[in-house]
N, C-alpha and C. Protein backbone atom coordinates (compact mmCIF):
# COMPACT_ATOMS: atom_id res chain seq x y z
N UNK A 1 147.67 161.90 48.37
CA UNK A 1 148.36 161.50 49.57
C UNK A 1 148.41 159.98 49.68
N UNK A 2 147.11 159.38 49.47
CA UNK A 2 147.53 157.92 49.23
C UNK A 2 148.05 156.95 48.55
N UNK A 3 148.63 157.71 47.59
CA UNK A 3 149.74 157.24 46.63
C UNK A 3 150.91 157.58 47.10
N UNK A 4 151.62 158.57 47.73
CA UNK A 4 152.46 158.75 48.21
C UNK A 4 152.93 157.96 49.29
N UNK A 5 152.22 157.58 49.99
CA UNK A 5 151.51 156.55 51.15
C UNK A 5 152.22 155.09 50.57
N UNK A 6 151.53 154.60 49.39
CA UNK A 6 151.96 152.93 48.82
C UNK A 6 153.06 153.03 48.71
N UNK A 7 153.70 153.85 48.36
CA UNK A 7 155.14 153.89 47.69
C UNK A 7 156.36 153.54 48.92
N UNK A 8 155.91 154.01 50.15
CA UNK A 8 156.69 154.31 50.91
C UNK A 8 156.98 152.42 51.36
N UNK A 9 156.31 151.66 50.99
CA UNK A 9 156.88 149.88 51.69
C UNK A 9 157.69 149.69 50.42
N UNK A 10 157.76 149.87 49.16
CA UNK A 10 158.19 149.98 48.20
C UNK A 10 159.55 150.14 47.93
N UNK A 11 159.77 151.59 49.10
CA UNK A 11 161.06 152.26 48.92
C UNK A 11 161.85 151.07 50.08
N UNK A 12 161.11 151.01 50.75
CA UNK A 12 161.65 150.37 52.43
C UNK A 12 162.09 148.75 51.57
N UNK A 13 161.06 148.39 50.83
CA UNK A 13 161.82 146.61 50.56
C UNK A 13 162.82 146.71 49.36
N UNK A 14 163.09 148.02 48.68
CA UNK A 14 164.61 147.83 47.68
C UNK A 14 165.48 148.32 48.87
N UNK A 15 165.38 148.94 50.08
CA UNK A 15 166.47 149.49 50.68
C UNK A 15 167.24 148.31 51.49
N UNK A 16 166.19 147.54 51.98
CA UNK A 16 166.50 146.23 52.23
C UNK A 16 167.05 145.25 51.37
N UNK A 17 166.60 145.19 50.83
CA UNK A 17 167.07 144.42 49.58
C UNK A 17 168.80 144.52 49.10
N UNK A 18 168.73 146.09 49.18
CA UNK A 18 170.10 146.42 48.69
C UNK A 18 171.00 145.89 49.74
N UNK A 19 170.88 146.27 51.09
CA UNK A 19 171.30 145.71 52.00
C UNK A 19 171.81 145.05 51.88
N UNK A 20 170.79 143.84 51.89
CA UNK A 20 171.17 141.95 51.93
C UNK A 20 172.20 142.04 50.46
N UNK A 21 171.58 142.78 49.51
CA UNK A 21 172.67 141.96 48.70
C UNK A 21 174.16 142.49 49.02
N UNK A 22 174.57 143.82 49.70
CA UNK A 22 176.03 143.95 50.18
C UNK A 22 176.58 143.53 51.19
N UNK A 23 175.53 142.74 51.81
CA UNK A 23 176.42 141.60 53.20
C UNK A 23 176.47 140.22 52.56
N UNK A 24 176.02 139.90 50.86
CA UNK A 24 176.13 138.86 50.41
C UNK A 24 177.34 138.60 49.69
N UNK A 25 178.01 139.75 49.33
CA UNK A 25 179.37 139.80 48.77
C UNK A 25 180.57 139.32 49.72
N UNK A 26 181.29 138.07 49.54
CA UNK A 26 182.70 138.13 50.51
C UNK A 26 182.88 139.33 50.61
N UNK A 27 184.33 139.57 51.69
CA UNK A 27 185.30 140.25 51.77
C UNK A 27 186.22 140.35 51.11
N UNK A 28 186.43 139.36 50.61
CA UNK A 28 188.18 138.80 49.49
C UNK A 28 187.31 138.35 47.91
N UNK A 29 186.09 139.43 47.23
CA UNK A 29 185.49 139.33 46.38
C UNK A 29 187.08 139.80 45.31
N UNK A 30 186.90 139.22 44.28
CA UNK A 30 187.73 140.15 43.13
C UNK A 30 187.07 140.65 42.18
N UNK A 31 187.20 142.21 41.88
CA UNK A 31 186.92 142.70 40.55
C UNK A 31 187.83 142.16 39.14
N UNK A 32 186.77 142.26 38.56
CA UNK A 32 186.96 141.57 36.76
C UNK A 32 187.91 142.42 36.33
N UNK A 33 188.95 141.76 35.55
CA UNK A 33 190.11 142.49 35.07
C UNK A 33 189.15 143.35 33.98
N UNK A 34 189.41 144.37 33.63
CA UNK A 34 188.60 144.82 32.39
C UNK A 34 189.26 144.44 30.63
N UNK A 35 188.92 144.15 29.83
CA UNK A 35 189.13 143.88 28.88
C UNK A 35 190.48 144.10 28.18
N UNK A 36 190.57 145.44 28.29
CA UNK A 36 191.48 146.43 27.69
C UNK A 36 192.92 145.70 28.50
N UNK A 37 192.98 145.06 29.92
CA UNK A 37 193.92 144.44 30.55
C UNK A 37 194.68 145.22 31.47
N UNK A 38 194.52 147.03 31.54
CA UNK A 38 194.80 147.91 32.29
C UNK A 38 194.12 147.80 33.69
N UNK A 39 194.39 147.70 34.36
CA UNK A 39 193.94 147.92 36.19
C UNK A 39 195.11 148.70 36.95
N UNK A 40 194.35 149.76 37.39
CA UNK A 40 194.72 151.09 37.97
C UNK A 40 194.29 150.53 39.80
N UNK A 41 195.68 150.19 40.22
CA UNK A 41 195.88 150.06 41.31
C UNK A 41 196.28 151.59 42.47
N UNK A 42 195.29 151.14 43.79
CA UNK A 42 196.29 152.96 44.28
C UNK A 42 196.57 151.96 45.66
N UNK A 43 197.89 152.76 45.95
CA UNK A 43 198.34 152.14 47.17
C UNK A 43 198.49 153.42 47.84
N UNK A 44 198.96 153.20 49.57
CA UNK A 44 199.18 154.53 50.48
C UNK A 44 200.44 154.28 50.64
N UNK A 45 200.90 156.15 50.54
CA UNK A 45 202.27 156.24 50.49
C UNK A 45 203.13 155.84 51.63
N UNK A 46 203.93 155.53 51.57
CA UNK A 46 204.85 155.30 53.36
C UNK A 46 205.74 156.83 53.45
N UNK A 47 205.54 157.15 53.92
CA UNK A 47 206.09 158.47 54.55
C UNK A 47 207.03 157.73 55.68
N UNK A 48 208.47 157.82 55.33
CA UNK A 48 209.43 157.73 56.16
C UNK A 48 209.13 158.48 57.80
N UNK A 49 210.02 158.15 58.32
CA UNK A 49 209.99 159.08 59.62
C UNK A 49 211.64 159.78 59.63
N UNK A 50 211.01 160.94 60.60
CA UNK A 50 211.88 162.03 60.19
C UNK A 50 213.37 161.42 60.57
N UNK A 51 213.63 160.42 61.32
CA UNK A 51 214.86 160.32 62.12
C UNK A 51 215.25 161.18 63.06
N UNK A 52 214.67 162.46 63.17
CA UNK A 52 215.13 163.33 64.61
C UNK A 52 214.45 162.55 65.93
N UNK A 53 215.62 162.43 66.56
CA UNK A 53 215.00 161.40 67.86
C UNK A 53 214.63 159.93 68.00
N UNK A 54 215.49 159.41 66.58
CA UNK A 54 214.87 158.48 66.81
C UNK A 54 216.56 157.18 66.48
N UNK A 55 216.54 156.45 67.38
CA UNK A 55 217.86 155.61 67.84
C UNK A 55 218.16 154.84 67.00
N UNK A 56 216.32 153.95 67.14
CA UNK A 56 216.36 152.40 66.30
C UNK A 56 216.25 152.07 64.85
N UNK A 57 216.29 153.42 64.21
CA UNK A 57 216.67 153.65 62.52
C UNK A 57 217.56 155.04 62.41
N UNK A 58 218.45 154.61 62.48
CA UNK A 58 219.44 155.67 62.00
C UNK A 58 219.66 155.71 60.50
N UNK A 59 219.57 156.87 60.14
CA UNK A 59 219.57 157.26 58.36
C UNK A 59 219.88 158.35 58.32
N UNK A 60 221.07 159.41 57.24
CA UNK A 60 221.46 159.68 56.93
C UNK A 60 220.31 160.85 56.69
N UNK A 61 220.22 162.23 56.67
CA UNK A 61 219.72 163.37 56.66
C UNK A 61 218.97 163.65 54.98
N UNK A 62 220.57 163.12 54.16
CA UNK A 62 219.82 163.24 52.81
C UNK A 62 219.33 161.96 52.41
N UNK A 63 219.50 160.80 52.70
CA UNK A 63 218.91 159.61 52.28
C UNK A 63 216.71 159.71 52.56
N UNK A 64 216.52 160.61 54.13
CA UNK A 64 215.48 160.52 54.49
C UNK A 64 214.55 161.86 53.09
N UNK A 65 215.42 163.06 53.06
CA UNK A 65 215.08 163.70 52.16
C UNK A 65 214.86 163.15 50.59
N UNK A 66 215.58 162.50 50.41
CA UNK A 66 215.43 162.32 48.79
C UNK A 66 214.39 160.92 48.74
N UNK A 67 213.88 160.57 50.46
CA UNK A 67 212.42 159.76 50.20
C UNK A 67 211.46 159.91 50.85
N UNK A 68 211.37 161.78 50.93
CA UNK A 68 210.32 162.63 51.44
C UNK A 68 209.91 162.89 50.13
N UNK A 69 209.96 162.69 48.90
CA UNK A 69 209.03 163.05 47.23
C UNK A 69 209.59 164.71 47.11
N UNK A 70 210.61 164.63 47.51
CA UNK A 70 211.26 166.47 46.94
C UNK A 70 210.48 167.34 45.91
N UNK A 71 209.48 167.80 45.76
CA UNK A 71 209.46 168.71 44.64
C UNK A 71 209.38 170.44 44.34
N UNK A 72 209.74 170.54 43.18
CA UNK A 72 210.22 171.95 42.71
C UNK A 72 209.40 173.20 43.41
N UNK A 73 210.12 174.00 44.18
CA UNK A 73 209.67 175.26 44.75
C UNK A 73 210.49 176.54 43.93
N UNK A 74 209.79 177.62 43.26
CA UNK A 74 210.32 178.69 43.38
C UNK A 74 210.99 179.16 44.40
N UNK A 75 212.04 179.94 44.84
CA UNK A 75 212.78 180.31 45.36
C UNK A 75 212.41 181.66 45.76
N UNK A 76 211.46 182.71 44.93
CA UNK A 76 210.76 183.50 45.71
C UNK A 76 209.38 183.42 46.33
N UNK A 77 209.26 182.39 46.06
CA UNK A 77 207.88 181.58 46.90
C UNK A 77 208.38 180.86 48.54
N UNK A 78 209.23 181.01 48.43
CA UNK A 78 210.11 180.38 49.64
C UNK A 78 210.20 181.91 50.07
N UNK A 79 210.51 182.84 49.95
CA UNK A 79 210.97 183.88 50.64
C UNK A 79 210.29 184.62 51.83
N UNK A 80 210.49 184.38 52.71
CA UNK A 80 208.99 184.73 54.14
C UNK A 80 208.35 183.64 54.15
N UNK A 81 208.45 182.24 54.13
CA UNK A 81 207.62 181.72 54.76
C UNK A 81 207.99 181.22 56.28
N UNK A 82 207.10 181.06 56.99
CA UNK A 82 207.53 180.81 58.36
C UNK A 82 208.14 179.28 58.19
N UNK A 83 208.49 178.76 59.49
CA UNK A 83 209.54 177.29 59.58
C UNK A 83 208.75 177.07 60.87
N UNK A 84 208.05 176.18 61.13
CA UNK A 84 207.65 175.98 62.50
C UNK A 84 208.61 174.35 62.91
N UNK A 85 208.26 174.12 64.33
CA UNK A 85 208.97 172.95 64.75
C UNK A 85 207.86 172.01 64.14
N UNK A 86 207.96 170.31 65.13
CA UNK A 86 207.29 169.06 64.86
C UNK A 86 205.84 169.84 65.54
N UNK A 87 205.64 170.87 66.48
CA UNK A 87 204.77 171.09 67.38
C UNK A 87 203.91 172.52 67.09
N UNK A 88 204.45 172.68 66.28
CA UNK A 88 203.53 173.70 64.97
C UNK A 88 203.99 175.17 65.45
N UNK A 89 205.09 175.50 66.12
CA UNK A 89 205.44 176.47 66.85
C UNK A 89 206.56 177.53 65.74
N UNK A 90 206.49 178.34 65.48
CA UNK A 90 207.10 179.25 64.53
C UNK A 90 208.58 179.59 65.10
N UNK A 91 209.21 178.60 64.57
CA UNK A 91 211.02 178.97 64.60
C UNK A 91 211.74 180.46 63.75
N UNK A 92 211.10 180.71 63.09
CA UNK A 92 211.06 181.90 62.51
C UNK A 92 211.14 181.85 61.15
N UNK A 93 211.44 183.03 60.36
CA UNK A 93 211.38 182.69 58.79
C UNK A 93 212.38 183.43 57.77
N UNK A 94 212.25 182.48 56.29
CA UNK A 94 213.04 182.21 55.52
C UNK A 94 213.80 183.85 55.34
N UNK A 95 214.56 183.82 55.22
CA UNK A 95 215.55 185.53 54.87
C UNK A 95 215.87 184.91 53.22
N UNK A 96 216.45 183.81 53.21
CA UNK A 96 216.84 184.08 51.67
C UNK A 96 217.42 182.46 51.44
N UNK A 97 217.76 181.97 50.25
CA UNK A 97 218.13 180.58 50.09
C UNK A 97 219.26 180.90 49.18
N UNK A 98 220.68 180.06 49.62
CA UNK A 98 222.04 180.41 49.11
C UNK A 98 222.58 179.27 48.73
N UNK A 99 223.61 179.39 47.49
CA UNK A 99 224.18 178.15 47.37
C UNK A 99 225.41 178.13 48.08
N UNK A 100 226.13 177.31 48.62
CA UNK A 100 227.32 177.55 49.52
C UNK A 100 228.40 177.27 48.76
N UNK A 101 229.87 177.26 48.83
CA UNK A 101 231.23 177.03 47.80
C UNK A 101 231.13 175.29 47.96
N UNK A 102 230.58 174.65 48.51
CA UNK A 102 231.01 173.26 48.67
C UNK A 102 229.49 173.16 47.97
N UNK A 103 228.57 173.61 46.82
CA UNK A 103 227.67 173.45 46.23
C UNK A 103 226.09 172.46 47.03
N UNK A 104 226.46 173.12 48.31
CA UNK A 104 224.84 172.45 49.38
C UNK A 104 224.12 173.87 48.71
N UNK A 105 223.09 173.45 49.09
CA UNK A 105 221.40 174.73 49.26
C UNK A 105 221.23 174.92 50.48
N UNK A 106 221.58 176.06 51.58
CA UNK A 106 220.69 176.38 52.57
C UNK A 106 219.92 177.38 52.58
N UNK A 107 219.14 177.24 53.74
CA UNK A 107 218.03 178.26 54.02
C UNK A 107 218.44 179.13 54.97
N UNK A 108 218.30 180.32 55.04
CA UNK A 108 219.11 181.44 55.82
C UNK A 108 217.59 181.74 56.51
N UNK A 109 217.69 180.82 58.03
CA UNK A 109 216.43 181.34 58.47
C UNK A 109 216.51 182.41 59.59
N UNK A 110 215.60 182.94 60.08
CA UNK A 110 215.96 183.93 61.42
C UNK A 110 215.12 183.79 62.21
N UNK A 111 216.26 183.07 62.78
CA UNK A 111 215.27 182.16 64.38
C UNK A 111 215.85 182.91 65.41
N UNK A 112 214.10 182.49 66.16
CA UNK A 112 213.92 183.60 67.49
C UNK A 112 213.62 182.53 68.60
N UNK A 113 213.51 182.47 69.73
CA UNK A 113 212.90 181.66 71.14
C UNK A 113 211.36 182.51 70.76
N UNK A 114 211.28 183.60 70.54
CA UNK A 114 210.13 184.66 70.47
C UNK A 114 209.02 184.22 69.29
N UNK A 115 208.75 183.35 68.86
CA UNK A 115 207.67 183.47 67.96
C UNK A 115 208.45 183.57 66.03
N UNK A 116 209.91 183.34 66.31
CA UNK A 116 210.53 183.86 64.90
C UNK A 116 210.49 185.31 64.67
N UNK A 117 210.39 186.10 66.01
CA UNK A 117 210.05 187.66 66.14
C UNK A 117 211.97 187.86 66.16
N UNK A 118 212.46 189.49 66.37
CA UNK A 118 213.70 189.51 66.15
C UNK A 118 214.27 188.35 66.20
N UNK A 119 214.90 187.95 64.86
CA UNK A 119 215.68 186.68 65.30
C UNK A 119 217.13 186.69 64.47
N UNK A 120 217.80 186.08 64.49
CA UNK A 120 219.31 186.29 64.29
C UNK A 120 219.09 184.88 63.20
N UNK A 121 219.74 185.34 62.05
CA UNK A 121 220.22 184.59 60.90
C UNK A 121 220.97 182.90 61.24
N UNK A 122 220.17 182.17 60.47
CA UNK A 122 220.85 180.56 60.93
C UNK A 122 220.55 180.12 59.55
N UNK A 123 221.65 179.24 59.24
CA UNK A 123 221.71 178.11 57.82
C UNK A 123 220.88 177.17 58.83
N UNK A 124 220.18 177.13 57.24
CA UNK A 124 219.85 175.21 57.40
C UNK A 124 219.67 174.53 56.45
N UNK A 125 220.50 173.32 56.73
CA UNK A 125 220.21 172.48 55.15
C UNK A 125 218.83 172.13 54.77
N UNK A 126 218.81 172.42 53.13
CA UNK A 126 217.76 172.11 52.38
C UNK A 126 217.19 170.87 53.15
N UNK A 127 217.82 169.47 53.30
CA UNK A 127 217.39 168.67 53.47
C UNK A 127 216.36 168.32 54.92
N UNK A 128 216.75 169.52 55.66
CA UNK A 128 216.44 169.44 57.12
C UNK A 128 214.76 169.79 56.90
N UNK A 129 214.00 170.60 55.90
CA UNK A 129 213.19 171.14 55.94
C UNK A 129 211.96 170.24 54.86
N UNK A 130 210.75 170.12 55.15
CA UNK A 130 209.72 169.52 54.32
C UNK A 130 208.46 170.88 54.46
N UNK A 131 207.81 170.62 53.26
CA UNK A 131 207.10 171.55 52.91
C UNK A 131 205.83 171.30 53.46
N UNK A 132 204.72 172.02 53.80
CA UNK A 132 203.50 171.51 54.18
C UNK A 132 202.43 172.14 54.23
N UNK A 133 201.94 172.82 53.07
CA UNK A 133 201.13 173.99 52.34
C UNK A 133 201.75 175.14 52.91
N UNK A 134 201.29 176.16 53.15
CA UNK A 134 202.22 177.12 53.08
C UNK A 134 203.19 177.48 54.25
N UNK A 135 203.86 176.85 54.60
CA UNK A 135 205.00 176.60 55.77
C UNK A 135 205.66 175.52 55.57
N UNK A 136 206.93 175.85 56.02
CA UNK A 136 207.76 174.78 56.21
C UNK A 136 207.91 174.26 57.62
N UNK A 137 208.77 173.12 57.65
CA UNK A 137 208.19 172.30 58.79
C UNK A 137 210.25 171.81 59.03
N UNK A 138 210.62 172.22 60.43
CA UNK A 138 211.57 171.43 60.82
C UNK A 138 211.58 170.04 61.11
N UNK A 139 212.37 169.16 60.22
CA UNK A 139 212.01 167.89 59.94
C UNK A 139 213.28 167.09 60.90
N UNK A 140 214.14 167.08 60.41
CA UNK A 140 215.67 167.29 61.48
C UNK A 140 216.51 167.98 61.75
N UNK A 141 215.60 169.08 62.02
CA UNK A 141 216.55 170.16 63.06
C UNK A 141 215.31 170.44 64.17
N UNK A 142 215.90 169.90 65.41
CA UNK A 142 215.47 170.34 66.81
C UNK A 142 215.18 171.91 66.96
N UNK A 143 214.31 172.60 67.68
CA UNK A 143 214.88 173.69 68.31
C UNK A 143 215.72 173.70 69.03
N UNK A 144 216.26 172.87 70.00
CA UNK A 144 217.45 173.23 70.40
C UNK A 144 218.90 173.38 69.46
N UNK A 145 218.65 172.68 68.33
CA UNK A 145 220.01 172.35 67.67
C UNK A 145 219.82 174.16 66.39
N UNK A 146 218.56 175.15 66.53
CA UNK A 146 218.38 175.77 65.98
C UNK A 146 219.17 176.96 66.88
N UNK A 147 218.82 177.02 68.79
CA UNK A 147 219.21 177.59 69.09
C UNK A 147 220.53 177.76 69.79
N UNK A 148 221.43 176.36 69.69
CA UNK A 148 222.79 176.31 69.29
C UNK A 148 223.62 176.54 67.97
N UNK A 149 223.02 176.46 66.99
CA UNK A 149 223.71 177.12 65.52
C UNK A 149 224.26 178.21 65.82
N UNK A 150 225.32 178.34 65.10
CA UNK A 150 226.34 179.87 64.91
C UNK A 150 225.87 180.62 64.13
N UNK A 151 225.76 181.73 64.43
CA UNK A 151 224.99 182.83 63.26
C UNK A 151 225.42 182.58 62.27
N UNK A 152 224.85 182.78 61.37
CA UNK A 152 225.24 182.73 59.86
C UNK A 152 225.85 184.14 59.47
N UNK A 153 227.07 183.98 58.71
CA UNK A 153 227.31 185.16 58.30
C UNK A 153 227.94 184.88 56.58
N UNK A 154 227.70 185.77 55.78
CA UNK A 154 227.73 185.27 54.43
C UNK A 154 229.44 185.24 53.93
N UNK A 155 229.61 183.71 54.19
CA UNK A 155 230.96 183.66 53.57
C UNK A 155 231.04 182.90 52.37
N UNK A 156 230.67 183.96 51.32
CA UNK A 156 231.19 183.44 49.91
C UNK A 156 229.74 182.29 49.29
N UNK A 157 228.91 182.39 50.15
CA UNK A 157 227.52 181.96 49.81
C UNK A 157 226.95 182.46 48.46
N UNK A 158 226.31 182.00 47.59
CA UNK A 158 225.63 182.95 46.60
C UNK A 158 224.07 182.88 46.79
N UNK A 159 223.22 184.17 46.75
CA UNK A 159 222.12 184.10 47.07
C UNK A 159 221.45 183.48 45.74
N UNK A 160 220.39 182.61 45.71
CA UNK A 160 219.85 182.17 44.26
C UNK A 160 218.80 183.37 44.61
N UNK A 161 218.40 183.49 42.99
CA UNK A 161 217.70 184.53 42.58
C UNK A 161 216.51 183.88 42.95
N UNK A 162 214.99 184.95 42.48
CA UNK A 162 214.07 184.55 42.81
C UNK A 162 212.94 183.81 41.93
N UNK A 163 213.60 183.88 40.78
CA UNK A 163 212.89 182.56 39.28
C UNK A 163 213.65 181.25 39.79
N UNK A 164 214.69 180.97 40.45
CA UNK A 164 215.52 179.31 40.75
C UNK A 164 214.21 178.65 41.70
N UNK A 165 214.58 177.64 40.74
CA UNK A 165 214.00 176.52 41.56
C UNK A 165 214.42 175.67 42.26
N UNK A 166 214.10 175.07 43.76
CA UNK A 166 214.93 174.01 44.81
C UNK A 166 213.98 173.27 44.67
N UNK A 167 214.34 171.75 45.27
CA UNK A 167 213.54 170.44 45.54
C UNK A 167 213.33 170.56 46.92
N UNK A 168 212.02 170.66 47.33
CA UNK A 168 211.66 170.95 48.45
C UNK A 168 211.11 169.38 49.20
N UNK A 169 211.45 168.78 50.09
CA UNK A 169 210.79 167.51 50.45
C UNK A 169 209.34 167.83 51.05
N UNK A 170 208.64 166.88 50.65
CA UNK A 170 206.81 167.04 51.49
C UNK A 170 207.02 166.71 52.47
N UNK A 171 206.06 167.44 53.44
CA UNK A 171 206.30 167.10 54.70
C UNK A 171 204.18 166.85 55.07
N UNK A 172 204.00 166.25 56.34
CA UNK A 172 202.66 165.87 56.82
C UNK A 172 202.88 166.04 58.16
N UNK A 173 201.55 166.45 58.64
CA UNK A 173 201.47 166.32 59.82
C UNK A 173 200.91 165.22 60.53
């Protein structure tokens, strides 16, 4: 026990020690380039803002999508997932993803006021939607502008199969 005992001022003056020496380092210290001349910088991403609602940057629907980092979704991995609003609320979900004659991608969702419970068929452009583990996320489409849409009815749409892959934009909360 009394060895266990000495040790303990021991532990206490390197803990100190260590201390002082990390309040002895500036703030604006630089690390040594390493030899090899490679330095692996990480920066944080800028995540645009969605533009729904917003006056003092107006941008273009697909300009904001194609700098949301789009990437590849199966197309039957898309099939049933829910669509919630900005407010995590379930607009309802995916029925199927079509290519249209003027060659857009929408999402044939079936939105409800109810929870995405009975809900009546609505396009929405690919671009409107960002992904955000397993849900999608209305990025610029309002619920109101969900529950003014005209039903969708299939004119000359082609359904993509369920091996196609779409560019899905990331979305965050």
């Amino acid at each position: 026990m009394l060895g266990g005992m000495a040790t303990w001022p021991r532990i206490a003056a390197l803990g100190l020690l260590l201390a002082a020496i990390s309040l002895a380092v500036p703030t604006n210290a630089t690390t040594p380039v390493p030899a090899s001349g490679h330095v692996t910088v990480l920066a944080q991403a800028m995540i645009p803002r969605t533009g729904m609602m917003d006056a003092q940057n107006p941008m273009p629907m697909k300009e904001r999508y194609l700098k949301r980092f789009p990437q590849p979704a199966r197309v039957g991995d898309l099939i049933g997932m829910p669509v919630l609003d900005l407010y995590s609320k379930t607009l309802g979900y995916v029925r199927k993803v079509v290519r249209t004659p003027a060659e857009e991608i929408e999402f044939i969702v079936d939105y409800s006021q109810w929870w995405g419970w009975f809900g009546r068929p609505v396009a929405v452009p690919l671009e409107a939607l960002g992904m955000e583990g397993e849900h999608l996320v209305s990025l610029d489409m309002s619920p109101s502008e969900y529950a003014a849409a005209p039903t969708w009815h299939d004119t000359g749409a082609t359904p993509l199969p369920a091996d196609a892959t779409v560019r899905v934009a990331l979305s965050r909360s």
